[in-house]
Protein backbone atom coordinates (compact mmCIF):
# COMPACT_ATOMS: atom_id res chain seq x y z
CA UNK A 1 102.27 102.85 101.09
CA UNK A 2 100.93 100.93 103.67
CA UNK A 3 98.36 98.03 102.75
CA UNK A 4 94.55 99.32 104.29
CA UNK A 5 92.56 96.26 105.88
CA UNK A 6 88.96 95.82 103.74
CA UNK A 7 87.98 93.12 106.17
CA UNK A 8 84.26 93.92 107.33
CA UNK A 9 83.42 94.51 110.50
CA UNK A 10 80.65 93.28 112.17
CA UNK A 11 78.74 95.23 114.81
CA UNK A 12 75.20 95.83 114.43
CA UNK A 13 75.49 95.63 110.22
CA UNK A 14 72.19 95.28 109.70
CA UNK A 15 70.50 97.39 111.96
CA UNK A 16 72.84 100.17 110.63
CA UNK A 17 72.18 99.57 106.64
CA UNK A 18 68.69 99.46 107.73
CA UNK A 19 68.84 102.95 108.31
CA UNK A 20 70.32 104.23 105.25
CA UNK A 21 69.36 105.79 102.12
CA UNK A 22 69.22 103.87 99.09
CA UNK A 23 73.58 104.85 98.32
CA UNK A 24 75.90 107.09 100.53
CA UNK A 25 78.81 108.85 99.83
CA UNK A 26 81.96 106.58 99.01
CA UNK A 27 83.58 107.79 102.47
CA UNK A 28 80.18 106.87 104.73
CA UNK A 29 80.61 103.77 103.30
CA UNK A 30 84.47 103.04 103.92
CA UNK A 31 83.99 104.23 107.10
CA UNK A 32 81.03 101.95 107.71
CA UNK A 33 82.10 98.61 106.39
CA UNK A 34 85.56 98.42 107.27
CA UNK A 35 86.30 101.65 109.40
CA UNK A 36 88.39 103.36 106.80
CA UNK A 37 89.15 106.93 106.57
CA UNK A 38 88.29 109.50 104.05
CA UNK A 39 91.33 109.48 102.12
CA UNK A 40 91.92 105.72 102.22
CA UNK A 41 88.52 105.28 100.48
CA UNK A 42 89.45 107.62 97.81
CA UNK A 43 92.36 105.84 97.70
CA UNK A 44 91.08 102.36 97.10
CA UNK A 45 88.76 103.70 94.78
CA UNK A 46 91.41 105.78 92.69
CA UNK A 47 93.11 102.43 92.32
CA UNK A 48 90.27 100.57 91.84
CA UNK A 49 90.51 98.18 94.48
CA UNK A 50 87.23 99.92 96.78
CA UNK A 51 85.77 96.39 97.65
CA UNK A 52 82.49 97.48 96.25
CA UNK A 53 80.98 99.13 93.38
CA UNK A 54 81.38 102.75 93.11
CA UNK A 55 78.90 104.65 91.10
CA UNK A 56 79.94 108.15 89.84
CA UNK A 57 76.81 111.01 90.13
CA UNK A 58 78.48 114.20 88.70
CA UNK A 59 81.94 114.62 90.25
CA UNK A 60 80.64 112.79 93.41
CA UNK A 61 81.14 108.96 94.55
CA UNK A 62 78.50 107.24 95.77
CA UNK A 63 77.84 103.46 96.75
CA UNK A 64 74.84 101.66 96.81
CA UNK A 65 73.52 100.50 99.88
CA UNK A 66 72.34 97.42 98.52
CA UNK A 67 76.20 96.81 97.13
CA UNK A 68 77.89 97.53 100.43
CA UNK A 69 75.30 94.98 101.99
CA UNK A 70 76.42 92.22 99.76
CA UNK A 71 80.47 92.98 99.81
CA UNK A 72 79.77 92.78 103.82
CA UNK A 73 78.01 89.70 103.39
CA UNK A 74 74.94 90.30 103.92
CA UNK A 75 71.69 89.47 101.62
CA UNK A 76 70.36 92.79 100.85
CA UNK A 77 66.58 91.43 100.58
CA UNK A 78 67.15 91.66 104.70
CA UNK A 79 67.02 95.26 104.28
CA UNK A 80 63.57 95.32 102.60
CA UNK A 81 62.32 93.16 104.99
CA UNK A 82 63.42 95.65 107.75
CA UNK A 83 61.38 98.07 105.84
CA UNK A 84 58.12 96.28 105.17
CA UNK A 85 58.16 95.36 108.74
CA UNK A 86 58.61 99.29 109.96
CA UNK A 87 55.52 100.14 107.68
CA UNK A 88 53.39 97.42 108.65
CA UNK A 89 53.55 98.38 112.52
CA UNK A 90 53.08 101.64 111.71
CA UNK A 91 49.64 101.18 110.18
């Protein structure tokens, strides 16, 4: 088996979290933090070494947004400031 790289990458992170829903599906969010595929995210998670919290709804795998945001490195109270900012020009 070959070892799968969980080192974050970087481009436009926070723009990008920004614009998701509270959690996404366990692949959106391997493929978003650290580019894997679908089956290496499974993967990680089967043996427990996805480098975030997984939360299961019904048979499905879900992260939260807020989660990925922190195992990237990134304070998740950024993306609530992205938010209050969108409504507050909108008014």
């Amino acid at each position: 088996m070959t070892k799968t790289d969980t080192t974050p990458r970087r481009t436009g992170r926070l723009a990008d979290l920004r614009a998701l829903p509270p959690t996404i599906t366990l692949p959106t969010a391997g493929k978003m933090g650290w580019g894997l595929s679908r089956a290496a995210s499974y993967q990680l998670h089967q043996l427990g070494n996805f480098p975030c919290p997984v939360v299961t709804v019904g048979a499905r795998f879900h992260v939260r947004t807020a989660d990925l945001a922190r195992a990237l490195g990134i304070d998740p109270a950024l993306l609530l400031e992205g938010a209050s900012l969108n409504e507050q020009a909108a008014r």
